[in-house]
Protein backbone atom coordinates (compact mmCIF):
# COMPACT_ATOMS: atom_id res chain seq x y z
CA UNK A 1 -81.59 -54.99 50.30
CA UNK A 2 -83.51 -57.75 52.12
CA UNK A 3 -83.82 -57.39 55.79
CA UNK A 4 -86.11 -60.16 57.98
CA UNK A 5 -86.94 -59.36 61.74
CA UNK A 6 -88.96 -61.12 64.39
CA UNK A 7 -90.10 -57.73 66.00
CA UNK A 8 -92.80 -55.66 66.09
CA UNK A 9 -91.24 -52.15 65.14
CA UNK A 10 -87.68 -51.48 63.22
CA UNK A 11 -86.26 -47.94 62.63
CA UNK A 12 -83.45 -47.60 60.49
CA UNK A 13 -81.96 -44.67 58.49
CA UNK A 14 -80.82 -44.19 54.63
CA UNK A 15 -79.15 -41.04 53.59
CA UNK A 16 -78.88 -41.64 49.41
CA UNK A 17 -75.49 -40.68 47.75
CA UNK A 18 -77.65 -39.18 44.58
CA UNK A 19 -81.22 -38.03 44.13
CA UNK A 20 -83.77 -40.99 43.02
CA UNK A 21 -86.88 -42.37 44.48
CA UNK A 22 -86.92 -45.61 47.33
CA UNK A 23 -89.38 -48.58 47.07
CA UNK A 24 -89.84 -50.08 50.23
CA UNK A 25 -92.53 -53.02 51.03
CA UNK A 26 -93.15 -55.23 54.33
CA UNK A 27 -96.26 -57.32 52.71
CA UNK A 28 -94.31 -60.49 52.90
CA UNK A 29 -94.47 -60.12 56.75
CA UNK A 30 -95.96 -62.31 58.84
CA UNK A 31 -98.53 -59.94 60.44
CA UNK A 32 -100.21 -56.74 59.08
CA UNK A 33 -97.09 -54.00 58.29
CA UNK A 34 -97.00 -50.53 57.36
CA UNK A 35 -93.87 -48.34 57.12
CA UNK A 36 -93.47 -44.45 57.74
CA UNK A 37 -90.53 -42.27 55.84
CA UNK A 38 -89.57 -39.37 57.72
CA UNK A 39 -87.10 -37.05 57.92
CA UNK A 40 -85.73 -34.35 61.07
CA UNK A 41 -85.87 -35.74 64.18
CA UNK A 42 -87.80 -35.61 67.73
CA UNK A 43 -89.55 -32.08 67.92
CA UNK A 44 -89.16 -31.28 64.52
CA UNK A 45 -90.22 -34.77 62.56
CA UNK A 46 -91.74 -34.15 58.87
CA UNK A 47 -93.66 -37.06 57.10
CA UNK A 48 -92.92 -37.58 53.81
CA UNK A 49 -95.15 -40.97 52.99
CA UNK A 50 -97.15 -43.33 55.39
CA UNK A 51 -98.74 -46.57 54.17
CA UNK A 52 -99.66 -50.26 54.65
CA UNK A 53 -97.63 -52.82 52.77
CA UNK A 54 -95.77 -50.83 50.87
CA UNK A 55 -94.87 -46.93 50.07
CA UNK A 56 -92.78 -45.48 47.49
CA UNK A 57 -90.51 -41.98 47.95
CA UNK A 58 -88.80 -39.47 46.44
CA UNK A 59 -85.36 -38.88 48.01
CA UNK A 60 -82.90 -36.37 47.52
CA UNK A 61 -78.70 -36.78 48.00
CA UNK A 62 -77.89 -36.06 51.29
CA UNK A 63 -80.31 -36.03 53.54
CA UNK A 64 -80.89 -38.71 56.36
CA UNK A 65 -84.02 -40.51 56.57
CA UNK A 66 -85.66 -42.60 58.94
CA UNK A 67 -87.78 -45.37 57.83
CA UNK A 68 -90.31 -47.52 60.64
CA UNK A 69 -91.78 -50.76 60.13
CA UNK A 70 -94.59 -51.65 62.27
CA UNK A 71 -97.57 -53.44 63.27
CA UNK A 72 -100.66 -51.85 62.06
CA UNK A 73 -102.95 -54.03 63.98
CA UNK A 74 -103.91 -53.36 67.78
CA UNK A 75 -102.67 -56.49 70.01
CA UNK A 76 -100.40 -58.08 67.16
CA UNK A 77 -96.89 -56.95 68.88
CA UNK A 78 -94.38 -59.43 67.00
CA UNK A 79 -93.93 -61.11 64.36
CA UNK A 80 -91.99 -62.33 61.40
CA UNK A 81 -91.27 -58.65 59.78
CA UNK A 82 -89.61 -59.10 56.19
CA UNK A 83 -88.72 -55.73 55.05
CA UNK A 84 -87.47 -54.64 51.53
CA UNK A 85 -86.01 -51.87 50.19
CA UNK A 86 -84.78 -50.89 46.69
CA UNK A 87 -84.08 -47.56 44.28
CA UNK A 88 -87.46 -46.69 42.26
CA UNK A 89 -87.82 -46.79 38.07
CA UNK A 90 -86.29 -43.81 36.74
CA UNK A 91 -88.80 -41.19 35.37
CA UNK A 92 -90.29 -42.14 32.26
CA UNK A 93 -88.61 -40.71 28.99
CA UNK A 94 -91.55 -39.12 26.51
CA UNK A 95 -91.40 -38.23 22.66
CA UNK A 96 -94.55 -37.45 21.27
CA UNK A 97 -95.30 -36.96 17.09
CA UNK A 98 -97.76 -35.46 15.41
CA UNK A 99 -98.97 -36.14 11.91
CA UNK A 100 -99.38 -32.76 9.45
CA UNK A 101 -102.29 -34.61 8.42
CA UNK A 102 -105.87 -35.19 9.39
CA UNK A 103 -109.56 -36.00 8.80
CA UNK A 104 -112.91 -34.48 9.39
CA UNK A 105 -116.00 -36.90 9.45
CA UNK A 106 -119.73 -35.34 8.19
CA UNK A 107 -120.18 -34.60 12.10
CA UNK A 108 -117.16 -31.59 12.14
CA UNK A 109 -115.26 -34.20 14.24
CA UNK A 110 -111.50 -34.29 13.76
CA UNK A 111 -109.14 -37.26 13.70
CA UNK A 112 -106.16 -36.43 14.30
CA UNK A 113 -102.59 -39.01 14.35
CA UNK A 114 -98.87 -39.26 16.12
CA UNK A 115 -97.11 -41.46 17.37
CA UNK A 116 -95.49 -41.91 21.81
CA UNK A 117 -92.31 -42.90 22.02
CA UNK A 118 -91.84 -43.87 26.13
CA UNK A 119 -89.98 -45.99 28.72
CA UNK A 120 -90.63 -46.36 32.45
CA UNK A 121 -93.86 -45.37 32.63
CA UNK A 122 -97.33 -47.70 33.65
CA UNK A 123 -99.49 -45.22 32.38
CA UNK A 124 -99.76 -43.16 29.33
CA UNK A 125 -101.90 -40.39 28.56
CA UNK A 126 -102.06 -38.30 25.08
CA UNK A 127 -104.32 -35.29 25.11
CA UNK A 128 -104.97 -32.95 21.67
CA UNK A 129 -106.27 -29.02 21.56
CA UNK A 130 -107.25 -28.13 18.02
CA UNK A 131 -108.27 -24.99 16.41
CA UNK A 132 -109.31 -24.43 13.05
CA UNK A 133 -109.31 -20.34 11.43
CA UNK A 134 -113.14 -19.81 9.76
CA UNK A 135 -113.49 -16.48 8.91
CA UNK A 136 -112.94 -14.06 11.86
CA UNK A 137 -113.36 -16.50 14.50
CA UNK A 138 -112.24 -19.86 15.17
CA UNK A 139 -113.59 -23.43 16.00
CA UNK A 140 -111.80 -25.21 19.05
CA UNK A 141 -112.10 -28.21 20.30
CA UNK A 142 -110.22 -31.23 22.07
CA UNK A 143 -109.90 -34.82 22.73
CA UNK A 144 -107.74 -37.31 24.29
CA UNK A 145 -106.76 -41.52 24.42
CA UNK A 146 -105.15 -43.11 26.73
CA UNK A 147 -102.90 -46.94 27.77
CA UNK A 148 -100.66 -46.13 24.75
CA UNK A 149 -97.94 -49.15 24.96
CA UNK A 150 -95.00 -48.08 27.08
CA UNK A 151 -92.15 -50.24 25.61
CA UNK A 152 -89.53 -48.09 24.27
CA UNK A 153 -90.78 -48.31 20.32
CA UNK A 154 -92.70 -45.42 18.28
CA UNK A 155 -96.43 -46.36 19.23
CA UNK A 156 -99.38 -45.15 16.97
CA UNK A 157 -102.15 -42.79 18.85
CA UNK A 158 -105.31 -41.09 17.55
CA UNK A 159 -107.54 -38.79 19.03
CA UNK A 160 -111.00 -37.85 18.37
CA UNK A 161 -110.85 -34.16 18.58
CA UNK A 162 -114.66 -33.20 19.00
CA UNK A 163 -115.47 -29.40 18.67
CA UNK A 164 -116.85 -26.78 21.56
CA UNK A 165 -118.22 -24.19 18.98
CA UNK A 166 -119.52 -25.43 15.45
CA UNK A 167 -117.85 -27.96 13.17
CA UNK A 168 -114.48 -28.47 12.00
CA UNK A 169 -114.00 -28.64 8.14
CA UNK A 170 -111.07 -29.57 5.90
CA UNK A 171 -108.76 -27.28 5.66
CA UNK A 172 -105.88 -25.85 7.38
CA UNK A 173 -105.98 -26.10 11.19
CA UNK A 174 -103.18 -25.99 14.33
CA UNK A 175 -102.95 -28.93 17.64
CA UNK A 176 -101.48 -28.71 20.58
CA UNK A 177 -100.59 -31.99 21.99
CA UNK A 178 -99.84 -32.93 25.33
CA UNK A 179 -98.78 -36.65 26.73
CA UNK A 180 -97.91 -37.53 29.96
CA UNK A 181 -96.87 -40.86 32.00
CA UNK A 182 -96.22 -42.53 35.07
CA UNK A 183 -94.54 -45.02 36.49
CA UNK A 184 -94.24 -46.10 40.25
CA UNK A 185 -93.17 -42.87 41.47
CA UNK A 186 -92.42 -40.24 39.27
CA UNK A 187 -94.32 -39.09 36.45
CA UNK A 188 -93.56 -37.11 32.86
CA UNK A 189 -94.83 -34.62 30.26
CA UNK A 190 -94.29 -33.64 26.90
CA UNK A 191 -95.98 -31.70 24.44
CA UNK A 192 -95.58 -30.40 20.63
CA UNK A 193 -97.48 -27.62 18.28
CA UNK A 194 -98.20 -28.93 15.05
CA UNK A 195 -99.60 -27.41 11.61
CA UNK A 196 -101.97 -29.79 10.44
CA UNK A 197 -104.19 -29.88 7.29
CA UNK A 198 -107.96 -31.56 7.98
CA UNK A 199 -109.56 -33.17 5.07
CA UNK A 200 -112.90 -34.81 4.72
CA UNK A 201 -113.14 -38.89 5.16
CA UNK A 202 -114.51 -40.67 2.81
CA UNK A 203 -116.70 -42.51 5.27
């Protein structure tokens, strides 16, 4: 919804039919805006976001809040106050792959493949944990990439995994993998355990 006001201040209230998240942005004024999302009421007021320009919410089905457009700047008290509101992305959708193979380069490092699957997010984040049996101990290490394309089509990922405790060697070796992403408001995780056999590259 579009709402434009020569004012300095507008309260109004929104009580959502479902849960979701609320965008709501007064840059286009024609002064310096910020809104406040609250919910309660005098006496018993709890904030949940504050900003200039623009803020984004989670809300929840329900419940009434009240939602203030102002002037941010001392002695600017009106104005042309354009104020927009509308639902937030849903939360991003993860599915995260992990290939049964790997590499090990002559440092002990580990390369190790999958593939994101992911909508609705701005900002993607893959993260792997590897540890290899030698003997009676075991050599851990981790490694992580990052700005994997968030599109909605099976995107390639690879992660360095670089050891905390000695080298990593071909052979048989297990990775936890984590990914997470974000979009305007809400965010997402996944993760999956994987068996996966290191061998030694040929460069």
């Amino acid at each position: 919804m579009r709402r434009a006001r020569h004012q300095r201040k507008r309260l109004d209230s929104y009580t959502p039919a479902s849960d979701g998240g609320l965008i709501l942005d007064v840059s286009n004024s024609g002064f310096s805006a910020g809104i406040i999302v609250a919910e309660g009421g005098p006496g018993n007021w709890y904030v949940d976001t504050c900003g200039p320009q623009s803020v984004a919410t989670e809300v929840f089905a329900g419940t009434t809040y009240s939602i203030l457009a102002f002037s941010d700047t001392a002695g600017v008290t009106g104005g042309h106050l354009a104020f927009h509101a509308e639902a937030a992305p849903p939360p991003p959708t993860l599915s995260l792959t992990v290939n049964k193979t790997g590499t090990v380069d002559h440092a002990g490092n580990a390369l190790i493949q999958g593939t994101l699957t992911c909508t609705n997010a701005d900002f993607t984040d893959v993260e792997a944990d590897l540890t290899q049996p030698v003997g009676r101990f075991s050599v851990s290490g981790s490694g992580d990439t990052a700005d994997i394309a968030c599109d909605g089509t099976a995107q390639p990922w690879s992660v360095v995994v670089v050891p905390y405790n000695g080298k990593f060697a071909g052979g048989k070796s297990v990775s936890f993998t984590y990914a997470f992403g974000c979009g305007e408001l809400f965010c997402s995780d996944g993760f999956a355990t994987q068996n996966v056999k290191l061998s030694k590259s040929s460069r």
